[in-house]
Protein backbone atom coordinates (compact mmCIF):
# COMPACT_ATOMS: atom_id res chain seq x y z
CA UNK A 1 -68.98 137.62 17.80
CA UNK A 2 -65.63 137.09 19.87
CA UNK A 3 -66.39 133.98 20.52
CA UNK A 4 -67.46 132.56 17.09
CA UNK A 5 -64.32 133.24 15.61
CA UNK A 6 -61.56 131.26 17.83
CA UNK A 7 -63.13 128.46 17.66
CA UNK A 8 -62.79 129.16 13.78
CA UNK A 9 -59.92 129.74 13.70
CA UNK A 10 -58.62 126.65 15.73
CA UNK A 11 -60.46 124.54 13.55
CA UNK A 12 -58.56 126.23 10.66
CA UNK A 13 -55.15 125.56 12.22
CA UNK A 14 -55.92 121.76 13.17
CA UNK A 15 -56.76 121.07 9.31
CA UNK A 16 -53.65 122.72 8.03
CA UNK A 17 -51.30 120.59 10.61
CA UNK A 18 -52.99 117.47 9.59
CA UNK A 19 -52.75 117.99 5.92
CA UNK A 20 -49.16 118.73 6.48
CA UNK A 21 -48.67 115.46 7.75
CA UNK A 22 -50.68 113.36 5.24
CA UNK A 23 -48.12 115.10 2.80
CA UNK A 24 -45.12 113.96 4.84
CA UNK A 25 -46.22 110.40 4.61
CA UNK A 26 -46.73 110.16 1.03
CA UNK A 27 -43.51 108.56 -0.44
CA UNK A 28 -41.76 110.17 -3.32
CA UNK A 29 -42.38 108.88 -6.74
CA UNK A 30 -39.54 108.25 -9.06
CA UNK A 31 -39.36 110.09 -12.46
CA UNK A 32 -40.29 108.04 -15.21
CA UNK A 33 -37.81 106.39 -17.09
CA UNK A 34 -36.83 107.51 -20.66
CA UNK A 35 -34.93 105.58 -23.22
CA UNK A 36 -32.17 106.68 -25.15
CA UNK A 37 -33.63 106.48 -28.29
CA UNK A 38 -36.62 108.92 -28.49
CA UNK A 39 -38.86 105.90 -30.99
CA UNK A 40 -38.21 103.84 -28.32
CA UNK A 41 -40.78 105.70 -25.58
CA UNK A 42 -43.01 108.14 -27.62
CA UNK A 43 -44.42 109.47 -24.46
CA UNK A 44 -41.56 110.77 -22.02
CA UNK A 45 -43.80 112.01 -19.38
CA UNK A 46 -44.86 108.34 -19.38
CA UNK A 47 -43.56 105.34 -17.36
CA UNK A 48 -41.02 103.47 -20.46
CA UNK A 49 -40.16 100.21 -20.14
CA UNK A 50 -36.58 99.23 -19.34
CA UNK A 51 -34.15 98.46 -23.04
CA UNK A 52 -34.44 94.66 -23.85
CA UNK A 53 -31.50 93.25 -25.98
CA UNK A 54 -33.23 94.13 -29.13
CA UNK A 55 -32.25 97.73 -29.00
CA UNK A 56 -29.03 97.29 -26.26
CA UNK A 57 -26.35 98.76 -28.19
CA UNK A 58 -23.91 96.54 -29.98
CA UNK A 59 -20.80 95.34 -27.95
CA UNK A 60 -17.43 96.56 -29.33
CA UNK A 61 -15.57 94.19 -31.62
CA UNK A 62 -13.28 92.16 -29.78
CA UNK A 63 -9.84 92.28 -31.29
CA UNK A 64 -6.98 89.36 -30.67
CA UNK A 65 -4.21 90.31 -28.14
CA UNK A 66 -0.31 89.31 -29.15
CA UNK A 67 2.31 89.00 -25.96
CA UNK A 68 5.15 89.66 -27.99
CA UNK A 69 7.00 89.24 -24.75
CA UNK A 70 6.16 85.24 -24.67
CA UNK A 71 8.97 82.94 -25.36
CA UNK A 72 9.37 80.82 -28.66
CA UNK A 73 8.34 77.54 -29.49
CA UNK A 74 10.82 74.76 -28.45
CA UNK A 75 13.15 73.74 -31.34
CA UNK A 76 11.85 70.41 -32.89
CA UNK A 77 13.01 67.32 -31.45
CA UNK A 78 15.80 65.54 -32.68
CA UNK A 79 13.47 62.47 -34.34
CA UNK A 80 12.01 65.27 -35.98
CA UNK A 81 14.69 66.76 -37.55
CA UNK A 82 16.79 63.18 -38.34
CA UNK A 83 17.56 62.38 -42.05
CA UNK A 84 16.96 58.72 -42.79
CA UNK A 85 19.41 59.31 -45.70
CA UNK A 86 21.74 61.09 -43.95
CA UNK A 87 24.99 59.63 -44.20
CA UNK A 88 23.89 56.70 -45.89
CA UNK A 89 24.94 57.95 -49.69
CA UNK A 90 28.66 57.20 -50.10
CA UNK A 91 30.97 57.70 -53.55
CA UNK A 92 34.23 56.66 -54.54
CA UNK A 93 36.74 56.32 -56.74
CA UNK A 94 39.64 53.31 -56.49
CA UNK A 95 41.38 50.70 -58.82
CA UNK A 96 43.71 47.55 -58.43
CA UNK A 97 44.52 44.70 -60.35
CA UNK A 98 42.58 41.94 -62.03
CA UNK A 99 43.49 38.91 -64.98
CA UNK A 100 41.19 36.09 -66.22
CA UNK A 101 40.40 33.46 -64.67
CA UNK A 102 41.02 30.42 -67.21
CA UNK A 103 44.43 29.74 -68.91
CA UNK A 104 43.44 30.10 -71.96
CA UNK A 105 42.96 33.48 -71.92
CA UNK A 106 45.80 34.30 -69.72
CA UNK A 107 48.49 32.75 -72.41
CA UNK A 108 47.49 35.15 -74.45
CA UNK A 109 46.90 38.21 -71.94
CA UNK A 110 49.01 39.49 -69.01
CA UNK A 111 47.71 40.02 -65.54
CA UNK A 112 46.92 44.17 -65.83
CA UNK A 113 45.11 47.02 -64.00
CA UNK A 114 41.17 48.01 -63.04
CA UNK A 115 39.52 51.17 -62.07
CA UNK A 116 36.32 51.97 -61.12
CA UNK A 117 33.64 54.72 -60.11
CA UNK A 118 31.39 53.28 -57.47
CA UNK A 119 27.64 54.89 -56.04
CA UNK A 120 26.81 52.88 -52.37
CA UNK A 121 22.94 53.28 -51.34
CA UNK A 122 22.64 52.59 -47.78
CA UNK A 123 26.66 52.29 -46.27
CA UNK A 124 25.03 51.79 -43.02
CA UNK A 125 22.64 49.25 -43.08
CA UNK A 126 22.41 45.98 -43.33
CA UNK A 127 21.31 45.90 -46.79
CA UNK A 128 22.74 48.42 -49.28
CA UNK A 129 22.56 49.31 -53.47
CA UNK A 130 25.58 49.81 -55.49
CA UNK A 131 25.73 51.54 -59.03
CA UNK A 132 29.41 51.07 -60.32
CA UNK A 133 31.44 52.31 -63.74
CA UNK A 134 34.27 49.49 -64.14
CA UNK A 135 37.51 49.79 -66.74
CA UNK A 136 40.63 47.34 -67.44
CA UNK A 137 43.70 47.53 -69.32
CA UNK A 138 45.91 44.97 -70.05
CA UNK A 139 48.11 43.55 -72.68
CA UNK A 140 47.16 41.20 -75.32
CA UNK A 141 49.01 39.10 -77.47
CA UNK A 142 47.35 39.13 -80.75
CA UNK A 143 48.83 36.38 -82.92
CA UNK A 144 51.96 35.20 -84.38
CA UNK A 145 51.37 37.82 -87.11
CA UNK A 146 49.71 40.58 -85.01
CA UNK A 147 51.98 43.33 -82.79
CA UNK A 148 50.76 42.79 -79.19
CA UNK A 149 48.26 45.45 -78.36
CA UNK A 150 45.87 46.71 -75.09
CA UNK A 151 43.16 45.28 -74.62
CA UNK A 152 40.35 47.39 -72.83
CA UNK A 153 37.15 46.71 -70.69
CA UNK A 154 34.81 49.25 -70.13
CA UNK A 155 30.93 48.60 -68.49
CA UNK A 156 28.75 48.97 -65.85
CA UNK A 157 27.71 47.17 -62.88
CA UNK A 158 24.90 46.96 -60.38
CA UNK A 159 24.95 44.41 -56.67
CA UNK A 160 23.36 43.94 -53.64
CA UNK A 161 25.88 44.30 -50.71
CA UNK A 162 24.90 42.74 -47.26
CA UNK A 163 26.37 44.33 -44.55
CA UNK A 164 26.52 41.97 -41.64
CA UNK A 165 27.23 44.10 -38.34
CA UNK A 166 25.17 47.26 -39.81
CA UNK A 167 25.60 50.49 -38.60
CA UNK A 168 26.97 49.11 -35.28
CA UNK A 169 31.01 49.16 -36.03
CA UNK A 170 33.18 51.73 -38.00
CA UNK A 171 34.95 48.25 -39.46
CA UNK A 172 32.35 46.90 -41.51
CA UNK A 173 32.62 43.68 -43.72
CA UNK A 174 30.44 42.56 -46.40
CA UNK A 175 29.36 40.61 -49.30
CA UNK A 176 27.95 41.51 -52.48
CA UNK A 177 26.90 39.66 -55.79
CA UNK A 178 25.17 41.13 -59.03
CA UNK A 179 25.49 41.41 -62.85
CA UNK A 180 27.71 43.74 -65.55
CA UNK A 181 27.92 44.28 -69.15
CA UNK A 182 31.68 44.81 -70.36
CA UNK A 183 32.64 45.92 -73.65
CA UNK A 184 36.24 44.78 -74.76
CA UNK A 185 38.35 46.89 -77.39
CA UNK A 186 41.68 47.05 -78.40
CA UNK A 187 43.66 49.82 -79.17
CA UNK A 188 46.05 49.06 -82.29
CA UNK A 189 45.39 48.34 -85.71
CA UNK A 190 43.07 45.48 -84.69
CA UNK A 191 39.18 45.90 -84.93
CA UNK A 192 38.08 44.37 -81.42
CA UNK A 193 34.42 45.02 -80.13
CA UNK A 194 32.49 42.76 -78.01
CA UNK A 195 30.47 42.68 -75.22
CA UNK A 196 30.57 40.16 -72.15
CA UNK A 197 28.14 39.58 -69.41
CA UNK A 198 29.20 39.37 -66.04
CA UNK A 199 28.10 37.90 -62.68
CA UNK A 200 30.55 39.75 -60.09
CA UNK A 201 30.39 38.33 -56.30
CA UNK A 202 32.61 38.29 -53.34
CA UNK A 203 33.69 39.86 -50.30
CA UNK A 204 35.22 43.01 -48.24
CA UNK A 205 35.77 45.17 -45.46
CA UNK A 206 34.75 49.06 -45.06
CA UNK A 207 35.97 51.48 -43.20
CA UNK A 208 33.99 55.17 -41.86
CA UNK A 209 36.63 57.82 -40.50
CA UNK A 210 34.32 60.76 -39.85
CA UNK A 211 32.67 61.08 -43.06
CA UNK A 212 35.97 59.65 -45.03
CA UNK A 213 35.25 56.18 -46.80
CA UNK A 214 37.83 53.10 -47.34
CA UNK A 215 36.87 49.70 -49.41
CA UNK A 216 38.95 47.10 -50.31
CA UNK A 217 37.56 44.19 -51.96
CA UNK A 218 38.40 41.00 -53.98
CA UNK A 219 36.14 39.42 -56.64
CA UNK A 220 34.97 36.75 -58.97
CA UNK A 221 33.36 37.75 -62.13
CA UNK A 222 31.75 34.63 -63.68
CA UNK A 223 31.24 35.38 -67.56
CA UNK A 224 29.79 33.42 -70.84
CA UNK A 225 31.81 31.92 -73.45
CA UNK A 226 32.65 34.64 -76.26
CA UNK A 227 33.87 32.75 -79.45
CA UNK A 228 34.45 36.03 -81.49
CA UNK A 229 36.33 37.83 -78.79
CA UNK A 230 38.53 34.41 -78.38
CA UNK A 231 39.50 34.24 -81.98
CA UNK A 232 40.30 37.88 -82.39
CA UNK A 233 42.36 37.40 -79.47
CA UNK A 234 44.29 34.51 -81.68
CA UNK A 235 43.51 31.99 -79.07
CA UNK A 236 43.08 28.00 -80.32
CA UNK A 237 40.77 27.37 -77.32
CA UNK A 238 37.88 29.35 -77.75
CA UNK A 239 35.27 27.41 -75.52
CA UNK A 240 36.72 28.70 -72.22
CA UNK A 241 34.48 31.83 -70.46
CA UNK A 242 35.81 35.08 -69.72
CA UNK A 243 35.53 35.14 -66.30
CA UNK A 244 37.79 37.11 -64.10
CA UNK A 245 39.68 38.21 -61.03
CA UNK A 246 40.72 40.87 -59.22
CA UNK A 247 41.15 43.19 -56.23
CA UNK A 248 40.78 46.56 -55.73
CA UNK A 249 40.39 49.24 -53.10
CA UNK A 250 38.87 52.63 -52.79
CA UNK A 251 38.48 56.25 -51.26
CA UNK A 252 35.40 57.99 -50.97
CA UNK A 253 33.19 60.25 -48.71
CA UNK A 254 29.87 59.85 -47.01
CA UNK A 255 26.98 62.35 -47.60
């Protein structure tokens, strides 16, 4: 009886030790994994699969950044910012003298005064506009029987003016040619109205101090025969034009 049980019992103990090691071998399995969202895996003792991009959560919105501490854009160049007007509109005011041109107006007129308002498009270029309000006063012997009187010429002229050296020189000389409509009156007792077309041309010099304009000019105005305006002037020739003469300066400013 002794002796059946030990070997018993050491067969006992060998089968517990190796048991114990077939357990220490076995490699430890991982829990399974479960999704956030509890449709996504309805069995959670279950191996899931891993979240594809269908149910990822969204990312958050991405939302633009400002360095407020980044300098400002350069200023705009200079051809950016240039005018091609800019000083190029000039105005001025100015008078002088001026007479007509044939004698037979002159015997019965004296040599007398001109004004003038004058617009210039373009004072430095070589091409430029001018828009011009002209006026004259002078005397005017009206007849034998008639008191002598002032004769007056009021109008409006446009020219061309061709400005040789440009913008290059502060001294600038020119020419200019163009048309005007002048209306004569007197102012006595004597009904005179009549209107005379004129071709002005001629030449001058201009002269930029900062944005301060000179002009002084002389002139030819070339001008149709008037016979009315010659007899109500009492003169015996009345085939002559009324062409004219004069010269003139002025003062104005560039914009």
């Amino acid at each position: 009886m002794l002796n059946l049980k030990f070997p018993l019992a050491t067969a006992a103990t060998a089968l517990l030790g190796f048991a114990a090691s077939a357990y220490a071998d076995t490699p430890p399995q991982s829990p399974p994994v479960v999704p956030e969202g509890a449709d996504a895996c309805p069995q959670p003792d279950a191996s899931c699969p891993h979240p594809t991009a269908a149910n990822e959560p969204a990312p958050a919105p991405q939302t633009n950044t400002y360095n407020y501490n980044a300098p400002p854009p350069p200023p705009p160049s200079a051809e950016e910012t240039t005018n091609p007007w800019e000083h190029q509109l000039g105005f001025s005011v100015g008078g002088g003298v001026d007479d007509f041109a044939n004698g037979a107006q002159r015997s019965v007129t004296s040599i007398g005064g001109s004004w003038n308002a004058r617009l210039v498009i373009g004072t430095r270029s070589w091409i430029a506009g001018e828009i011009s309000y002209i006026g004259s006063a002078q005397s005017a012997n009206m007849g034998p029987l008639r008191s002598s009187e002032t004769l007056y010429g009021n109008g409006a002229q446009a020219d061309l003016r061709i400005n040789p050296t440009g913008p290059m020189f502060n001294l600038q000389p020119f020419v200019f040619g163009g048309g005007a409509w002048r209306h004569y009156s007197t102012s006595g007792n004597t009904s005179i109205s009549d209107n005379v077309w004129e071709i002005p041309a001629g030449l001058g010099f201009a002269g930029y101090i900062s944005d301060l304009m000179i002009d002084v000019r002389g002139e030819y105005r070339f001008a149709s025969d008037d016979t009315t305006l010659a007899r109500d002037l009492g003169m015996v020739n009345t085939g002559s034009s009324f062409a004219r003469w004069g010269v003139n300066a002025n003062l104005g400013y560039v914009f």
